[in-house]
C-alpha atoms as a PDB file:
ATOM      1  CA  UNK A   1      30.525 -46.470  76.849  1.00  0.00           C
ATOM      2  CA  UNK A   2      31.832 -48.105  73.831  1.00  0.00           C
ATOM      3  CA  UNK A   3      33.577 -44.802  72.961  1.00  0.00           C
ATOM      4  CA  UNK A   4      35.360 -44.583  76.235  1.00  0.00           C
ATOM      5  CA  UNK A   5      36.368 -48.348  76.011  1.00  0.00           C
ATOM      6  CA  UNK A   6      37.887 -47.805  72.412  1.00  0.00           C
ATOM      7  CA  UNK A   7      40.216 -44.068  73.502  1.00  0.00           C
ATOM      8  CA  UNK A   8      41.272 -45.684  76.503  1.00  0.00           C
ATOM      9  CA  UNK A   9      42.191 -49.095  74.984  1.00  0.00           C
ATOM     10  CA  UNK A  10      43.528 -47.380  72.028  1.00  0.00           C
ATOM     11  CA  UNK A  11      45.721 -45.020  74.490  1.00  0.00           C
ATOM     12  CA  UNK A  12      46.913 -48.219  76.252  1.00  0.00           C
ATOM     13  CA  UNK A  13      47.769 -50.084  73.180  1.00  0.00           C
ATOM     14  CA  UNK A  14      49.931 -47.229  71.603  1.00  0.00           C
ATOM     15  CA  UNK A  15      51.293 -45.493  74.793  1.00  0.00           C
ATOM     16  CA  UNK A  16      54.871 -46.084  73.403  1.00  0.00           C
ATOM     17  CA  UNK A  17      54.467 -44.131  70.290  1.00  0.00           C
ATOM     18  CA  UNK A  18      52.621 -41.537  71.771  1.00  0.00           C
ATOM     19  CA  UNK A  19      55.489 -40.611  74.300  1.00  0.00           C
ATOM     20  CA  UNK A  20      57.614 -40.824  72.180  1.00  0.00           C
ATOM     21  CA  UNK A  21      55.385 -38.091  69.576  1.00  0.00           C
ATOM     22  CA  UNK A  22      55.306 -36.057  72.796  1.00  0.00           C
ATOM     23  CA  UNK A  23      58.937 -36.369  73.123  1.00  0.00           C
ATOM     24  CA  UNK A  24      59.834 -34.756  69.434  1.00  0.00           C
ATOM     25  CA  UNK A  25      57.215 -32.154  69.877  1.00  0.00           C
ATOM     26  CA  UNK A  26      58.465 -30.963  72.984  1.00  0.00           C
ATOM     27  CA  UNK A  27      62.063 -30.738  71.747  1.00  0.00           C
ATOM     28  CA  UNK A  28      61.095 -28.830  68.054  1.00  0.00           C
ATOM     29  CA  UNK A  29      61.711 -25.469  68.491  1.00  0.00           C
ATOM     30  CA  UNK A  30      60.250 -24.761  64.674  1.00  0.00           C
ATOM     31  CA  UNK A  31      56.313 -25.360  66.292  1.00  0.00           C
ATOM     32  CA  UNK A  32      55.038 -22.466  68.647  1.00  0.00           C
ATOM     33  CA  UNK A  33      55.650 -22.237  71.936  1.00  0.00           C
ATOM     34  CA  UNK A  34      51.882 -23.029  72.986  1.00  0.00           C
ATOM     35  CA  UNK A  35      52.409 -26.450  71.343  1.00  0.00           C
ATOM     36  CA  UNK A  36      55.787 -27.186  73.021  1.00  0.00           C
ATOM     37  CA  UNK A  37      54.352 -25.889  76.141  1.00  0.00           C
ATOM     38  CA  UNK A  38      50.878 -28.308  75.760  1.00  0.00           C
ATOM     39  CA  UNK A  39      53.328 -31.417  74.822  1.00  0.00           C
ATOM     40  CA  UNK A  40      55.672 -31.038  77.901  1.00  0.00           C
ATOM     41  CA  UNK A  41      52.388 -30.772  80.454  1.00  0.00           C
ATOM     42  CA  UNK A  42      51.227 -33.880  79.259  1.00  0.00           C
ATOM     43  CA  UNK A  43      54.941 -35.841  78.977  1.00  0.00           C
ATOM     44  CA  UNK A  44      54.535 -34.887  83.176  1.00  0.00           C
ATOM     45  CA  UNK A  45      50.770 -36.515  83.425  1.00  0.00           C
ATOM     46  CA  UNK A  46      52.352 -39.953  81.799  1.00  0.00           C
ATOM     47  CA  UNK A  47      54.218 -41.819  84.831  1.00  0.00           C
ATOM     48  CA  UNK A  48      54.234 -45.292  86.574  1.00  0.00           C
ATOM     49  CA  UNK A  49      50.482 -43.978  87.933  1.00  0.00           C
ATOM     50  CA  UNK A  50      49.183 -43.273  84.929  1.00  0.00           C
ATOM     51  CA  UNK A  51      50.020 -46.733  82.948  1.00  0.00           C
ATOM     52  CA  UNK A  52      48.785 -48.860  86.204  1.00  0.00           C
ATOM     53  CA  UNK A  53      45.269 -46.868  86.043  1.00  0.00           C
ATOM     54  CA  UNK A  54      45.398 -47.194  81.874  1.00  0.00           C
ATOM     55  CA  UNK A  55      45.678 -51.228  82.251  1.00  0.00           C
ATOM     56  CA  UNK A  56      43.257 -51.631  84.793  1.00  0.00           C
ATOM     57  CA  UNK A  57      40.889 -49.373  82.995  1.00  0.00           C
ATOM     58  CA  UNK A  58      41.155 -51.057  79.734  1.00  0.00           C
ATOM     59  CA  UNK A  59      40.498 -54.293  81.340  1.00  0.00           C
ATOM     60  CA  UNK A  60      37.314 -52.814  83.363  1.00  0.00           C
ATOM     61  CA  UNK A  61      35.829 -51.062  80.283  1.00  0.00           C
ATOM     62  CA  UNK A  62      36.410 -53.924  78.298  1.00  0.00           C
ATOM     63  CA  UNK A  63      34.357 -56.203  80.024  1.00  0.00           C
ATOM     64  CA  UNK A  64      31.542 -53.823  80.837  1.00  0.00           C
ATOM     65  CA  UNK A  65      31.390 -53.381  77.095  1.00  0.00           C
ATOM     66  CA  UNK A  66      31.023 -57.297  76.220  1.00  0.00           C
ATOM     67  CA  UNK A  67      28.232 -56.994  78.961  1.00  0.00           C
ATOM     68  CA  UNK A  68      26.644 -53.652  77.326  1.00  0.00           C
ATOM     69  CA  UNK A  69      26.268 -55.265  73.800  1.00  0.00           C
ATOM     70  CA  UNK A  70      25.004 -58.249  75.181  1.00  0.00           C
ATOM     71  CA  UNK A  71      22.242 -56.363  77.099  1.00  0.00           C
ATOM     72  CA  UNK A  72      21.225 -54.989  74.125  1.00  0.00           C
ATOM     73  CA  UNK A  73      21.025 -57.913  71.601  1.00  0.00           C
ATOM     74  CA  UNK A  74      17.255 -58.808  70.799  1.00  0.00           C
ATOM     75  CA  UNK A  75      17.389 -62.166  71.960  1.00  0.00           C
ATOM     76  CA  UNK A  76      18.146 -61.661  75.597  1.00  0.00           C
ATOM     77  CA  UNK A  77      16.234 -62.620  78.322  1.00  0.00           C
ATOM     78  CA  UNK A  78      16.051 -60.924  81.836  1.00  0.00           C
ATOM     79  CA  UNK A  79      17.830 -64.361  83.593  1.00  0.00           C
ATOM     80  CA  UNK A  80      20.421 -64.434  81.181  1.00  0.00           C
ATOM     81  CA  UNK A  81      21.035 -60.772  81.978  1.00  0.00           C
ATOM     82  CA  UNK A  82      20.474 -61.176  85.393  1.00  0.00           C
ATOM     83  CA  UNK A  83      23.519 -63.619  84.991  1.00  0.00           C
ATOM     84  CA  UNK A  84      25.709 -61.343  83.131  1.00  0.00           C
ATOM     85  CA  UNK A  85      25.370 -58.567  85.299  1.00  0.00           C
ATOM     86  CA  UNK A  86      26.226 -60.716  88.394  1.00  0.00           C
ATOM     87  CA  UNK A  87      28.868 -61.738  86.078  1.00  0.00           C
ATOM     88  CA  UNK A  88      30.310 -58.491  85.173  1.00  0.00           C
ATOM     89  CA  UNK A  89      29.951 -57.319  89.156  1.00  0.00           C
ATOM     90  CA  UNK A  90      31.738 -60.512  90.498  1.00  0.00           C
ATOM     91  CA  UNK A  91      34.902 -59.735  88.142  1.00  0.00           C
ATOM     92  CA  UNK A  92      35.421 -56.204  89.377  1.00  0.00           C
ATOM     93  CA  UNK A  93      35.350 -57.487  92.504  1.00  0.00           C
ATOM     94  CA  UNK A  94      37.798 -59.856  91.952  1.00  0.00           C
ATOM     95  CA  UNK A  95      40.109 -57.265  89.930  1.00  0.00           C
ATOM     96  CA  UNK A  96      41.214 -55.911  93.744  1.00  0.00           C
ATOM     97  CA  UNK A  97      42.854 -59.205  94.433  1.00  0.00           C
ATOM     98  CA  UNK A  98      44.071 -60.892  90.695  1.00  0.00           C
ATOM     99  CA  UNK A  99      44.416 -57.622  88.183  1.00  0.00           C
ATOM    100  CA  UNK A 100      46.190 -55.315  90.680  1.00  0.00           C
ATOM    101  CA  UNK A 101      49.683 -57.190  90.414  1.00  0.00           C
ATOM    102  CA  UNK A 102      49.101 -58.080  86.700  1.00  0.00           C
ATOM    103  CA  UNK A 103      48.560 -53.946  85.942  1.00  0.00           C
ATOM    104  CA  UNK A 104      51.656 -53.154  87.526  1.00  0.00           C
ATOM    105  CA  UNK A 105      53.936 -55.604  85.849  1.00  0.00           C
ATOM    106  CA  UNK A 106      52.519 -54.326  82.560  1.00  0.00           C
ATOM    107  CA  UNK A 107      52.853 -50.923  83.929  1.00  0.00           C
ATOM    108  CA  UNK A 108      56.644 -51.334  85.015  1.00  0.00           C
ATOM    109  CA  UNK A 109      57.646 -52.997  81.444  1.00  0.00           C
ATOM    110  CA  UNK A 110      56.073 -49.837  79.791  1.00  0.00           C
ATOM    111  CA  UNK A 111      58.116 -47.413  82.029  1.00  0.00           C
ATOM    112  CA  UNK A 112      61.022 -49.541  81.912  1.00  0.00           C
ATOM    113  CA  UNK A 113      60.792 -49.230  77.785  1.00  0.00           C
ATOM    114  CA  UNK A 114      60.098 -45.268  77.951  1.00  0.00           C
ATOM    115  CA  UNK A 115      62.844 -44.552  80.754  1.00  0.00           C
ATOM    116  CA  UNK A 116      60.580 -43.394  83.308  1.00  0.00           C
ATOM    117  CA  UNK A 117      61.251 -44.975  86.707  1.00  0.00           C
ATOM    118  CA  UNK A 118      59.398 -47.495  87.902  1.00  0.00           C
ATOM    119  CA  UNK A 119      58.056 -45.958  91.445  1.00  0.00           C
ATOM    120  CA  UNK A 120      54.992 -44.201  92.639  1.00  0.00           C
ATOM    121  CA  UNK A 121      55.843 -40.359  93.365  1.00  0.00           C
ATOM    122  CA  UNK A 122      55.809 -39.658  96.856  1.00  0.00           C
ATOM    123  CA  UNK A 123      54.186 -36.527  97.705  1.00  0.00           C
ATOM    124  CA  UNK A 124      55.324 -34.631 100.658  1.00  0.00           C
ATOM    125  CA  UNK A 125      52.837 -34.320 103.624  1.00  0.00           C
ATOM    126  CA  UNK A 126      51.145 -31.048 104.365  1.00  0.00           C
ATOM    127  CA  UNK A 127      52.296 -29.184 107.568  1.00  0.00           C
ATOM    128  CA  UNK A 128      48.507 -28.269 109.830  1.00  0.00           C
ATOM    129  CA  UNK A 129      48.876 -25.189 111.940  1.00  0.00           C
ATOM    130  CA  UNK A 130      47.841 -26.268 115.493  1.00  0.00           C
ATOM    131  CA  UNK A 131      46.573 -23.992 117.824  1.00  0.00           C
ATOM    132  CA  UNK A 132      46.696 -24.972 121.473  1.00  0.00           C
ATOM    133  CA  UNK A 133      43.247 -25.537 122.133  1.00  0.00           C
ATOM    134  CA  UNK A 134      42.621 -28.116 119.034  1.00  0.00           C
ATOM    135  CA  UNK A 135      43.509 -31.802 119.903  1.00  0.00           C
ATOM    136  CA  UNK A 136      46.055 -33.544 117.591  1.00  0.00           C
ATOM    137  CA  UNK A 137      44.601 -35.471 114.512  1.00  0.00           C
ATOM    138  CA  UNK A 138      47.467 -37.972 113.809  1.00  0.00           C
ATOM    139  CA  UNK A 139      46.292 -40.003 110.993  1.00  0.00           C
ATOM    140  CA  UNK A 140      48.556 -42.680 109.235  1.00  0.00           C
ATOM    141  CA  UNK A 141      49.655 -41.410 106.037  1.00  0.00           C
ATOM    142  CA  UNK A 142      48.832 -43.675 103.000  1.00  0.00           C
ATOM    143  CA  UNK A 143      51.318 -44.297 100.875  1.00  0.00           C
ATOM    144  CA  UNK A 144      50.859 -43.486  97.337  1.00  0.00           C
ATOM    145  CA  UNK A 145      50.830 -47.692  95.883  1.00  0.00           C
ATOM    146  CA  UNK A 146      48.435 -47.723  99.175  1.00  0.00           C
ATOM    147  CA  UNK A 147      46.267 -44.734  97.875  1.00  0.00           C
ATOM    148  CA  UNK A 148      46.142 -46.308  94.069  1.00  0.00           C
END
């Protein structure tokens, strides 16, 4: 776990500098076209989605890893880790109400800085085929700030 914690905090933490990396390599037409073609699919997986999801997992992995080495210290006892794990499940519950709005402010300021907008892509719905004998399934349609 602590290797996840420390390549997704790291990724947070230097998001800036690796768009921009992306950016240069995509746009050098010395490298081979494999390379250009690798940097430019993953300059379309960083958006406004992707830095919300990097915040909120950095905060989530962080605390399960201050949990995870306390569990393993010598000295702990089963109450005390009783208490942490209550701990540790009472603040992701939280995170749905407090982090959310916190994540996407952070999230916005990084887009804002790299020139990507600000705004959740909005996918468009899939057309179903009806026949006449199937009865209509008209569910709402989450948004995609809804879906997240």
């Amino acid at each position: 776990m602590v290797i996840k914690k420390r390549a997704v905090s790291a990724i947070n933490q230097h998001i800036t500098e690796i768009y921009e990396i992306l950016q240069c390599i995509s746009n050098d037409k010395t490298l081979s076209v494999d390379t250009i073609d690798g940097a430019k699919s993953l300059l379309r997986l960083l958006n406004f989605k992707m830095f919300i999801l990097l915040n909120i997992w950095d905060l989530i992995l962080t605390q399960i890893d201050l949990v995870n080495c306390s569990l393993q210290s010598k000295n702990q006892t089963i109450d005390t880790a009783s208490l942490m794990l209550k701990g540790l499940v009472t603040f992701i519950m939280n995170m749905r109400n407090n982090v959310f709005e916190t994540a996407i402010n952070k999230a916005k300021t990084t887009a804002s800085f790299l020139n990507i907008p600000p705004q959740f892509e909005e996918k468009r719905s899939k057309m179903i085929n009806r026949h006449f004998d199937n009865l209509p399934n008209d569910e709402q349609k989450l948004k995609a700030e809804q879906e997240l």
